[in-house]
Protein backbone atom coordinates (compact mmCIF):
# COMPACT_ATOMS: atom_id res chain seq x y z
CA UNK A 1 28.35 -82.26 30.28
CA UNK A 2 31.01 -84.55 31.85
CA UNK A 3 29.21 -83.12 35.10
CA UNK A 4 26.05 -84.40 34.63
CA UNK A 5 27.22 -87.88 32.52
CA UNK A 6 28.91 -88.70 35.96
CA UNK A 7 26.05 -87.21 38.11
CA UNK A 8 23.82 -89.90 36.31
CA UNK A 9 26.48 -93.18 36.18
CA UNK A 10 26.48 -92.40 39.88
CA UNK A 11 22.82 -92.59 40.39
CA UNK A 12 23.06 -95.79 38.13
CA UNK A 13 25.55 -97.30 40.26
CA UNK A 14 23.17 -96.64 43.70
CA UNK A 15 20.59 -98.78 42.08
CA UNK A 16 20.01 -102.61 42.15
CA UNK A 17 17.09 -103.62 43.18
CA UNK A 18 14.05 -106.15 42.02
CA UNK A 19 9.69 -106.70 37.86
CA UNK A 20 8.84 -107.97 34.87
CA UNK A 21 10.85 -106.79 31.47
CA UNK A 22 8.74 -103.91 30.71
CA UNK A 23 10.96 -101.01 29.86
CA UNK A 24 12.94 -101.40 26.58
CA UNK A 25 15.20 -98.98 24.14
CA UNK A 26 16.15 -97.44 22.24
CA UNK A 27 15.81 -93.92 24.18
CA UNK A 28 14.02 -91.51 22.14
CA UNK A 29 15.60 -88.00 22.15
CA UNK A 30 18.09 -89.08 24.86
CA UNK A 31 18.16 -87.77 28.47
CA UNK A 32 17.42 -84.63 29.09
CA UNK A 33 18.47 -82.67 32.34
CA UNK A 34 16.10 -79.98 33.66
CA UNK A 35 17.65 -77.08 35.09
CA UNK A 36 16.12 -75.27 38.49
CA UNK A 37 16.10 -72.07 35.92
CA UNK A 38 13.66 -74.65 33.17
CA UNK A 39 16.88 -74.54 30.99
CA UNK A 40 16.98 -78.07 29.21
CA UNK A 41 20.29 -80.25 28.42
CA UNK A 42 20.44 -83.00 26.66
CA UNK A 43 23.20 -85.89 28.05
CA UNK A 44 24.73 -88.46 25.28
CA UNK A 45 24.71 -91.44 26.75
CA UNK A 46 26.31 -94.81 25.22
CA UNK A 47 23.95 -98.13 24.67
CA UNK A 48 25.95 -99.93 27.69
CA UNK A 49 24.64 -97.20 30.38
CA UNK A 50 21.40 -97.15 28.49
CA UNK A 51 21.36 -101.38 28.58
CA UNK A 52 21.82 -101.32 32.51
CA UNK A 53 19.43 -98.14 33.29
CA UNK A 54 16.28 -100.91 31.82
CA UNK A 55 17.73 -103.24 33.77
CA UNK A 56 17.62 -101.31 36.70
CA UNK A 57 14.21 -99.96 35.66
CA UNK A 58 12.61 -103.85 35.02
CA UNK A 59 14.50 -104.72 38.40
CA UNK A 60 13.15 -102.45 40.84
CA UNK A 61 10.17 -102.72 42.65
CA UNK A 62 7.23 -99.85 40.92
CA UNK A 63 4.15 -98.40 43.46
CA UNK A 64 1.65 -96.64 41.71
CA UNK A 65 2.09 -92.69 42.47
CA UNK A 66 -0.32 -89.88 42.36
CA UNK A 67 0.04 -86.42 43.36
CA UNK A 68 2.68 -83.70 42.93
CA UNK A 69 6.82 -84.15 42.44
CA UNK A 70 9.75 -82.65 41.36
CA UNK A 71 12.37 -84.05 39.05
CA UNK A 72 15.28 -82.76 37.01
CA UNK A 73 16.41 -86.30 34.37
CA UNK A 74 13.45 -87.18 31.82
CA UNK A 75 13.79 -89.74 29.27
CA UNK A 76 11.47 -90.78 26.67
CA UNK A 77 11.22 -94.63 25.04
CA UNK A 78 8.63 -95.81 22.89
CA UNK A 79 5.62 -96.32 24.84
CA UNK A 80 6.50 -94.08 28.27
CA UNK A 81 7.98 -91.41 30.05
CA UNK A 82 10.09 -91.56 33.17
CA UNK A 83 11.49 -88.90 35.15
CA UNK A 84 13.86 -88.94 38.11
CA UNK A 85 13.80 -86.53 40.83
CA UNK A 86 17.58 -86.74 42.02
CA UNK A 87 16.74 -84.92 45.46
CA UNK A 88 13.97 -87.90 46.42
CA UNK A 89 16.00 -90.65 44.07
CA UNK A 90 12.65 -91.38 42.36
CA UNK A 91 11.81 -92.87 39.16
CA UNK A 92 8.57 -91.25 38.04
CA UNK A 93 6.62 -93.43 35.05
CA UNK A 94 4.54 -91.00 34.13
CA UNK A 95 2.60 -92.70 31.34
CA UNK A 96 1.95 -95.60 33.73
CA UNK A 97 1.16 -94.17 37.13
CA UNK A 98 3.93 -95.89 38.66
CA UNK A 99 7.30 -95.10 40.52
CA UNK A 100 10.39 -96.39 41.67
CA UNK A 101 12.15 -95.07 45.08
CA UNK A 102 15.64 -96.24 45.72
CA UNK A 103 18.06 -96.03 48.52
């Protein structure tokens, strides 16, 4: 678990980039990492990381997407669903059409 917690505060930490205030908390159901095997597990992460993951996600510049990916991080809020393929370092919005490549 400590694995993945840091796998994901390092991803956080690789992002700052620059949109409106769209994505808000609270997380519903968490994070959950997808294994390569399908096997789901769910991270615990603490309102501060969750607070500066939206800030990353209403910083960063969305394209619209369509087409095939792969991801292995999904999180759920309120109105949308975002994945992250950690291989690409994609943010998928998958209600919206939309994602977010960073470097």
């Amino acid at each position: 678990m400590k694995k993945y917690l840091a796998l994901l505060l390092l991803v956080l930490a690789i992002f700052s980039l620059t949109s409106c205030n769209k994505y808000k908390g609270p997380l519903d159901g968490g994070i959950k990492r997808i294994g390569e095997d399908g096997s789901v597990g769910l991270i615990d992460v603490d309102s501060e990381h969750v607070d500066k993951m939206f800030d990353i996600l209403n910083d960063g510049k969305w394209e619209e997407f369509d087409g095939d990916y792969e991801y292995d991080y999904e999180l759920h809020t309120k109105n949308e669903t975002i994945r992250y393929s950690s291989k690409s370092k994609t943010f998928y919005d998958v209600t919206n059409g939309l994602k977010l490549t960073v470097s």
